[in-house]
Structure formats: structure tokens, C-alpha cells
C-alpha atoms as a PDB file:
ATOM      1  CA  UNK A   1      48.398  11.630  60.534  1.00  0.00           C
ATOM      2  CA  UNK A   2      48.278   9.617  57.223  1.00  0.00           C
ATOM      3  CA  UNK A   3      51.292   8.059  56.003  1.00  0.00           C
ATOM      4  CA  UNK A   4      51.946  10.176  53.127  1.00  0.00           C
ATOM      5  CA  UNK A   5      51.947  13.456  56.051  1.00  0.00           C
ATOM      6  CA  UNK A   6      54.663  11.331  57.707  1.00  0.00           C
ATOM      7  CA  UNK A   7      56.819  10.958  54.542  1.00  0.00           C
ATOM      8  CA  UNK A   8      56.391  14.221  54.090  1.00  0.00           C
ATOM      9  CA  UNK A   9      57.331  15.456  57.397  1.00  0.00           C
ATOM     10  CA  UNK A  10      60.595  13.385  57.314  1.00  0.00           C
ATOM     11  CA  UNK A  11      62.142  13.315  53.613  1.00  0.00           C
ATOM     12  CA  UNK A  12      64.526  15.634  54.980  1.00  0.00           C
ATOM     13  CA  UNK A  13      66.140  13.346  57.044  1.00  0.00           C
ATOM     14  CA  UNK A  14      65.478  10.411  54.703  1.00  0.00           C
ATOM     15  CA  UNK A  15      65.102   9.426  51.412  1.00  0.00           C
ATOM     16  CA  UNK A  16      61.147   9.594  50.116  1.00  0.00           C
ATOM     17  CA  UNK A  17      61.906   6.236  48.481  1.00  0.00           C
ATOM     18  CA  UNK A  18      62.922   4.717  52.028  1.00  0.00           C
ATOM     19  CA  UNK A  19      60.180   5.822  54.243  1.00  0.00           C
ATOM     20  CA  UNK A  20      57.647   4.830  51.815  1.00  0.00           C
ATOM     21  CA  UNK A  21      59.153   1.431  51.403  1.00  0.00           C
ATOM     22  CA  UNK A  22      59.519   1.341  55.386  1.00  0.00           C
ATOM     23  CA  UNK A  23      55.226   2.618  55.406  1.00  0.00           C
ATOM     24  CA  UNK A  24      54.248  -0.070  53.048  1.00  0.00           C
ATOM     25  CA  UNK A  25      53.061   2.592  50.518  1.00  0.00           C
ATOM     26  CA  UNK A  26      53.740   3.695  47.360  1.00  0.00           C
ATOM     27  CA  UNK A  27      56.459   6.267  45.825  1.00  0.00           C
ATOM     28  CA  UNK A  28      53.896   7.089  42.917  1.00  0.00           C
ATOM     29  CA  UNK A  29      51.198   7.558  45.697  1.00  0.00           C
ATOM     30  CA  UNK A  30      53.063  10.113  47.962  1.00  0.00           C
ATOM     31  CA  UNK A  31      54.240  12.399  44.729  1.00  0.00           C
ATOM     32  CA  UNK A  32      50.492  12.055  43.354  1.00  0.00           C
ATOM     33  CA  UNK A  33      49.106  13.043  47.497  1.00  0.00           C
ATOM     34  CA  UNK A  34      51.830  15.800  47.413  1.00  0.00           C
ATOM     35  CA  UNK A  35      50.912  17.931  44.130  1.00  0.00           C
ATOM     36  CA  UNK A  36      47.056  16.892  44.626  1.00  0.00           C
ATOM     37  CA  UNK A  37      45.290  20.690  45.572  1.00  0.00           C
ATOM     38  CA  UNK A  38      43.687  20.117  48.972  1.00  0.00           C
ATOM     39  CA  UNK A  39      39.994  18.820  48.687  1.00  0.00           C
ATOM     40  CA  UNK A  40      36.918  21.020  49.540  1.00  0.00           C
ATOM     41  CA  UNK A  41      36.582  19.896  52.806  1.00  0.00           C
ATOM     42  CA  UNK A  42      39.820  20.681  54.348  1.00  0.00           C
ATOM     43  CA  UNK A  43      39.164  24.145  52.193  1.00  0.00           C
ATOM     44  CA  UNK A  44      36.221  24.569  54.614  1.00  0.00           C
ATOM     45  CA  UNK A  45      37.504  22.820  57.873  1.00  0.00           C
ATOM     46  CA  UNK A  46      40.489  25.931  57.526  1.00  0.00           C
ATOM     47  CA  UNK A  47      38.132  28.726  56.650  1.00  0.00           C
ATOM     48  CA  UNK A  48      36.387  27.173  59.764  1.00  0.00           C
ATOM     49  CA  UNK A  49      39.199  27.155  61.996  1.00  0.00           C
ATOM     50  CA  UNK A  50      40.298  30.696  61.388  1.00  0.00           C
ATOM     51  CA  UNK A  51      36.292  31.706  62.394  1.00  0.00           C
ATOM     52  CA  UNK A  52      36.339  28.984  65.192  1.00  0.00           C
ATOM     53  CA  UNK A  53      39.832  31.102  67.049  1.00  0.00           C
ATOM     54  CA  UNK A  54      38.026  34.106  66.369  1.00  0.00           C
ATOM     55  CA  UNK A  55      34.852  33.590  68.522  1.00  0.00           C
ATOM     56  CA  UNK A  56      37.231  31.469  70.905  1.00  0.00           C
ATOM     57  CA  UNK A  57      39.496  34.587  71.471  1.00  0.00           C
ATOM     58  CA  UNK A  58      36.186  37.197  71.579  1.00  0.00           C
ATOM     59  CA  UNK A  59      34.506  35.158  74.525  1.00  0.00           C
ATOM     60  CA  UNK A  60      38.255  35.115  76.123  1.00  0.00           C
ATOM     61  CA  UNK A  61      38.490  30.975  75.986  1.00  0.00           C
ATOM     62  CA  UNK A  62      35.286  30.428  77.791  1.00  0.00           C
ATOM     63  CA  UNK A  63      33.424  28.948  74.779  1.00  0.00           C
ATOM     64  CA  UNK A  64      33.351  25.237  74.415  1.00  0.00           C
ATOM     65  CA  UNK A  65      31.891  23.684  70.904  1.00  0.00           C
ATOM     66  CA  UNK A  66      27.819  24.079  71.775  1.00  0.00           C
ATOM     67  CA  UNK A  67      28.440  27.951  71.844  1.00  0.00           C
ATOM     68  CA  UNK A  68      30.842  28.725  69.373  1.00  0.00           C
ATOM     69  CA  UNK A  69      28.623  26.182  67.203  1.00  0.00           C
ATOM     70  CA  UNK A  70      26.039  28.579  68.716  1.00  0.00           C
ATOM     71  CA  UNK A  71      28.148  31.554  67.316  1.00  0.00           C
ATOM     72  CA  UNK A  72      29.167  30.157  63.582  1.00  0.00           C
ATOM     73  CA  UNK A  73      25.154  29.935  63.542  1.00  0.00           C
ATOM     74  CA  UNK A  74      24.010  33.490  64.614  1.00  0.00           C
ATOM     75  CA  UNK A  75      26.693  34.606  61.837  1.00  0.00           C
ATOM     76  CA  UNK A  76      24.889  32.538  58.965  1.00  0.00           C
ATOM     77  CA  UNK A  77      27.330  29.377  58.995  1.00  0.00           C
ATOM     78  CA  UNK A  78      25.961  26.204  58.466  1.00  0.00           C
ATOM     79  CA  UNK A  79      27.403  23.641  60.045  1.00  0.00           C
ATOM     80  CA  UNK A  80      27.420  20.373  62.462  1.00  0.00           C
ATOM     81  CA  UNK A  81      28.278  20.955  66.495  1.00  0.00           C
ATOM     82  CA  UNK A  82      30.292  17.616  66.068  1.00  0.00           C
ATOM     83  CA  UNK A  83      32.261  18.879  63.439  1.00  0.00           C
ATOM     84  CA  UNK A  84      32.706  21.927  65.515  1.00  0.00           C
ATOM     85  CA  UNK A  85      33.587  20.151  68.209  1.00  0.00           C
ATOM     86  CA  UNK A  86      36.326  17.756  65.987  1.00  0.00           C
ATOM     87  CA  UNK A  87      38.203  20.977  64.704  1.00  0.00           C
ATOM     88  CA  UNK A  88      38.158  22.525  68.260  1.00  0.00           C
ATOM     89  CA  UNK A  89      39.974  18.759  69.792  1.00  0.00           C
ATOM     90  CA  UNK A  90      42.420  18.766  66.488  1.00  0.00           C
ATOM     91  CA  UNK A  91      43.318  22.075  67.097  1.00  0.00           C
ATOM     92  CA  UNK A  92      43.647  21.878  71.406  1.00  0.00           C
ATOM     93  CA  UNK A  93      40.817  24.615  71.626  1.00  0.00           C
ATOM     94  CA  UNK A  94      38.441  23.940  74.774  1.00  0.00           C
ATOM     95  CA  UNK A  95      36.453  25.977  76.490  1.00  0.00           C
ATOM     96  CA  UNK A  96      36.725  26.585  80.430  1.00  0.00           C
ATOM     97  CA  UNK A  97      34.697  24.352  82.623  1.00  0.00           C
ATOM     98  CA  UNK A  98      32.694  26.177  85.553  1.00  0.00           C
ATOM     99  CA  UNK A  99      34.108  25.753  88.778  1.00  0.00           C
ATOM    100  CA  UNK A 100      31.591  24.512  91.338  1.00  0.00           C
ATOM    101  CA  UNK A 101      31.830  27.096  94.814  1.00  0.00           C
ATOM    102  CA  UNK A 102      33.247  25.898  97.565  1.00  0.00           C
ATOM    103  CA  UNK A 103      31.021  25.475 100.624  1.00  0.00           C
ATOM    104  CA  UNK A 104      32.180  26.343 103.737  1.00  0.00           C
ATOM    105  CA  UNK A 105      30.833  24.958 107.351  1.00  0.00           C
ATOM    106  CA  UNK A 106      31.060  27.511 110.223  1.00  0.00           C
END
């Protein structure tokens, strides 16, 4: 979380002009962050995210990153498997890890 995220998430309890004194950054800096539109990347780490839940949710939360990189692929979307992987950890998707069967000695 960047400092201006953290002004932003707490100028209702404080004043903008005292957290960003308190963060070592500037007033001028966090008004210019806040009305800036959001870059193309986060654009297409969203548009990502929403497609990333989807094939999650279809394979029941089995996938981990390889497949659903596997996934966003077989639908035509370019895209790294780490970068697939970094939006599934931001976002506390992970897919289920195989259980090993228990052996038992008679």
C-alpha cells in the first residue's frame, strides 16, 4: 500500500494535510495521485482479476496460477504465469493442494 492509498484510506479520521506531513509526502502529490485516472496496467490487472475469479470459481477453487494461466491462454489472453500468479496472492486466491493418501499397515 503506497502512502498516498494510506492518506486516502484515513482522511476521514484526519486531516489530509496531517497524515501527509506525518508520511513525509506531499499535499500537492496526494491531490495530483487522487484525480490522476488509473494507469493502463491496473486497467488490465482488474479486467484480469474479474477473468482470473471466473475460471477460479468454474474449476470450484482447485486451480492454482499454472492452470488458470493455462485457462486465460486457451481463451486468447496473453499474459505472464507470474503475473498470474501476483494477482491470484494480492487477491488471497490459491488453488487446493493434493492431498497425498494415507497408507495403512495391516
Amino acid at each position: 500500500m503506497s502512502d498516498f492509498e494510506v492518506v486516502h484510506a484515513e482522511k476521514a479520521r484526519y486531516g489530509v494535510s496531517d497524515l501527509c506531513r506525518t508520511l513525509g509526502v506531499s499535499r500537492s502529490g496526494y491531490y495530483a495521485w487522487s484525480s490522476r485516472p488509473a494507469s493502463r496496467r491496473e486497467r488490465d490487472d482488474e479486467r484480469l482479476q474479474t477473468k482470473i475469479r471466473a475460471i477460479h470459481e468454474r474449476s470450484r477453487g482447485n486451480y492454482g496460477s499454472p492452470r488458470v494461466h493455462a485457462e486465460l491462454r486457451a481463451q486468447g489472453e496473453r499474459t505472464s504465469r507470474k503475473r498470474v500468479a501476483r494477482l491470484m496472492r494480492e487477491n488471497g486466491i490459491c488453488g487446493l493442494q493434493k492431498r497425498r493418501g494415507v497408507r495403512r499397515h495391516r
